[in-house]
Protein backbone atom coordinates (compact mmCIF):
# COMPACT_ATOMS: atom_id res chain seq x y z
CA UNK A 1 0.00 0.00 0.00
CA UNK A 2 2.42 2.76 -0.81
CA UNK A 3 4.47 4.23 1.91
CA UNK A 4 1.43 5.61 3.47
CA UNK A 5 1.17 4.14 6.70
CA UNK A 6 -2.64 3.03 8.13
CA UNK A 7 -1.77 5.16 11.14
CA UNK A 8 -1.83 8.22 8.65
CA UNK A 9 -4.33 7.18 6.61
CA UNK A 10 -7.11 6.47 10.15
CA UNK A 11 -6.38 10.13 10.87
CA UNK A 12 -6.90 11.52 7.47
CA UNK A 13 -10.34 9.25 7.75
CA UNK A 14 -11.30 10.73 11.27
CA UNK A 15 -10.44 13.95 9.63
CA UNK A 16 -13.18 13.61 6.73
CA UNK A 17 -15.98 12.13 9.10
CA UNK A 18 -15.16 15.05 11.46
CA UNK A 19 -16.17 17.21 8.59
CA UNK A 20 -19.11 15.55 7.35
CA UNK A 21 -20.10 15.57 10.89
CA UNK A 22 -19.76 19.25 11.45
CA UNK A 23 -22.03 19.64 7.91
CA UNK A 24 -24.88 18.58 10.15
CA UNK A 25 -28.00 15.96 10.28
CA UNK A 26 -28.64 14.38 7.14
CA UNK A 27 -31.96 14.23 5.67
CA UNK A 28 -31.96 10.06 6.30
CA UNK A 29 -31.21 9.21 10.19
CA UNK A 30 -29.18 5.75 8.45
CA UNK A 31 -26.53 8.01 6.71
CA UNK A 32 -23.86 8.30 8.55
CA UNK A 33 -20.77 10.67 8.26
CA UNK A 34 -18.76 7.66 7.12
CA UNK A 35 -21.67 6.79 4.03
CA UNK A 36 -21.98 10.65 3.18
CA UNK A 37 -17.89 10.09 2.73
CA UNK A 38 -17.66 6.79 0.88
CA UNK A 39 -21.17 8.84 -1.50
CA UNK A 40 -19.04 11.97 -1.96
CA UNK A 41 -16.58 9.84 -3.47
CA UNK A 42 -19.22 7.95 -5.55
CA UNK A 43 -19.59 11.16 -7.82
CA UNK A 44 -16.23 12.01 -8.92
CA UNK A 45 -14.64 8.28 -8.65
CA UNK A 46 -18.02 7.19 -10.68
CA UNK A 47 -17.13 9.80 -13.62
CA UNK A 48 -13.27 8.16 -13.18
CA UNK A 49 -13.55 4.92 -13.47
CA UNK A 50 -17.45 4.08 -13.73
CA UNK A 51 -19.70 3.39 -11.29
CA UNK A 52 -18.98 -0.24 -11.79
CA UNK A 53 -15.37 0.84 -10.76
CA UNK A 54 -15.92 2.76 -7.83
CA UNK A 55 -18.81 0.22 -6.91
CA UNK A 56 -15.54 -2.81 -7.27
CA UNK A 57 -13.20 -0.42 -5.26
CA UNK A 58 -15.86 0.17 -2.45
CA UNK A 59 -16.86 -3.59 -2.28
CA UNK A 60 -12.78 -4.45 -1.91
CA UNK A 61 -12.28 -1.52 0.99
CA UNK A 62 -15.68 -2.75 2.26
CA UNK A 63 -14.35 -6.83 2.91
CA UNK A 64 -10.74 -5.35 3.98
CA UNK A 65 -12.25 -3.20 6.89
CA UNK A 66 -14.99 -6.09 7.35
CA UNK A 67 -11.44 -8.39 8.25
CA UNK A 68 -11.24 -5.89 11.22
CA UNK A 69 -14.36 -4.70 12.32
CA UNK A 70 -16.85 -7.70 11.56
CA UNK A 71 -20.36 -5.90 11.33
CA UNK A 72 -19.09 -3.96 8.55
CA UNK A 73 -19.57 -8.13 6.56
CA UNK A 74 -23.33 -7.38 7.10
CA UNK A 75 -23.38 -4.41 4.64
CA UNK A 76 -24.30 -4.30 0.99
CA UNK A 77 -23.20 -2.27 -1.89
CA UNK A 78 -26.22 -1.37 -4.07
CA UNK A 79 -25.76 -1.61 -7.95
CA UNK A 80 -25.37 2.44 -8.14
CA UNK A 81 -22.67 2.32 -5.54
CA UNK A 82 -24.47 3.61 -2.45
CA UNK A 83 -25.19 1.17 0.75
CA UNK A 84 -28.10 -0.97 1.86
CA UNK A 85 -30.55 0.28 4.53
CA UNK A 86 -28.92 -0.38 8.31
CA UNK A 87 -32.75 -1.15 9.33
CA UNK A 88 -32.21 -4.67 9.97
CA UNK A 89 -31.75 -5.43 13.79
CA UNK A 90 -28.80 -7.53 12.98
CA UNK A 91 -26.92 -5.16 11.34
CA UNK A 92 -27.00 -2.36 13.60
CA UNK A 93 -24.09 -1.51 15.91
CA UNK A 94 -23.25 0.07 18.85
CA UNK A 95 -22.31 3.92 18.41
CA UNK A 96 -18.66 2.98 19.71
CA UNK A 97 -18.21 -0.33 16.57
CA UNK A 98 -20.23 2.09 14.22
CA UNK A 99 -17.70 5.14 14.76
CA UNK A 100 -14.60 2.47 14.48
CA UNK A 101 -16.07 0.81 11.48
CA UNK A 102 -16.54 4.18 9.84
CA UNK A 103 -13.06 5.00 10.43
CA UNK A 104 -11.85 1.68 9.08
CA UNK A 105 -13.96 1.73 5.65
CA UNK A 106 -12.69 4.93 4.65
CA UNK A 107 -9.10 4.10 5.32
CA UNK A 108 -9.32 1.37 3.56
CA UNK A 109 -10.78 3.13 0.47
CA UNK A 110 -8.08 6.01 0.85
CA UNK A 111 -5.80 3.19 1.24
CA UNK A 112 -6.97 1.64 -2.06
CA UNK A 113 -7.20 5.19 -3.87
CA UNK A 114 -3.45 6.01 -3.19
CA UNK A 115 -2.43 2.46 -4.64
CA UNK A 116 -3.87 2.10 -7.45
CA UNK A 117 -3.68 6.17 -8.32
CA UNK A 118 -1.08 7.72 -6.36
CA UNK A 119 -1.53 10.20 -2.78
CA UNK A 120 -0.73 13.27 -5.30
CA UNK A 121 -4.26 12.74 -7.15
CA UNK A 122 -5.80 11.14 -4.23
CA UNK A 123 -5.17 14.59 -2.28
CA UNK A 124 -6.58 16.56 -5.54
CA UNK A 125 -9.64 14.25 -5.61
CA UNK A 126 -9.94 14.85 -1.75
CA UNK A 127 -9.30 18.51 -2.10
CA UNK A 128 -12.14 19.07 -5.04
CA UNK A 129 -14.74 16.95 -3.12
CA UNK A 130 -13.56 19.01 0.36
CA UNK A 131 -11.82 22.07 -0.32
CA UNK A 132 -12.66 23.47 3.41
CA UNK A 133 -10.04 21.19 4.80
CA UNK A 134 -6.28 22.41 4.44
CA UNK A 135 -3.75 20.84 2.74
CA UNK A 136 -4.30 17.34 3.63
CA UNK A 137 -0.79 15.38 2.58
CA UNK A 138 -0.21 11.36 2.97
């Protein structure tokens, strides 16, 4: 995975959900910070690579963070890249797992990003989809 360490690549995650978090509620109370992330990406990763692509990259960074946090194996990837409903008891987590899990998905998928296109267009991606946030460097 580059020389971008998972360390660096958790904080840069906590650093995104922090800022979809501060955005406010969303309009659906199953949309968490870490799905408004992984959708944000949908739009300009979709127009990349397809949204058979980005739906591919997702479902890898979705069964890597599922090796570490194991509710994350209950979720689905719908065909236009977006998640399943978390309205089924058994998928539900505590607000502790949920946060974690969150943080672990969307390192995985910056993980992934930097790999197969480099941290220098990663960051650009980043930076067009969240230009509030400062230089952000991995």
């Amino acid at each position: 995975m580059s020389a971008t360490t998972p360390s660096k690549l958790k904080q840069f995650a906590r650093r995104l959900l922090d800022s979809e978090a501060a955005q406010g509620e969303p309009a659906d109370d199953q949309e968490t910070a870490g799905f408004r992330v992984c959708g944000k990406l949908r739009g300009p990763l979709g127009k990349l690579m397809g949204i058979g692509g980005f739906r591919s990259l997702l479902s890898r960074a979705l069964a890597l963070a599922g090796a570490e946090v194991p509710w994350l194996r209950t979720l689905q990837i719908k065909p236009d890249g977006s998640f399943g409903s978390l309205e089924e008891p058994e998928v539900k987590p505590d607000p502790c797992s949920s946060a974690e899990g969150e943080i672990v998905l969307v390192s995985q998928l910056l993980g992934l990003l930097v790999t197969f296109i480099g941290a220098g267009l990663t960051e650009r991606l980043l930076h067009d989809v969240w230009p509030e946030l400062d230089e952000m460097k991995f």
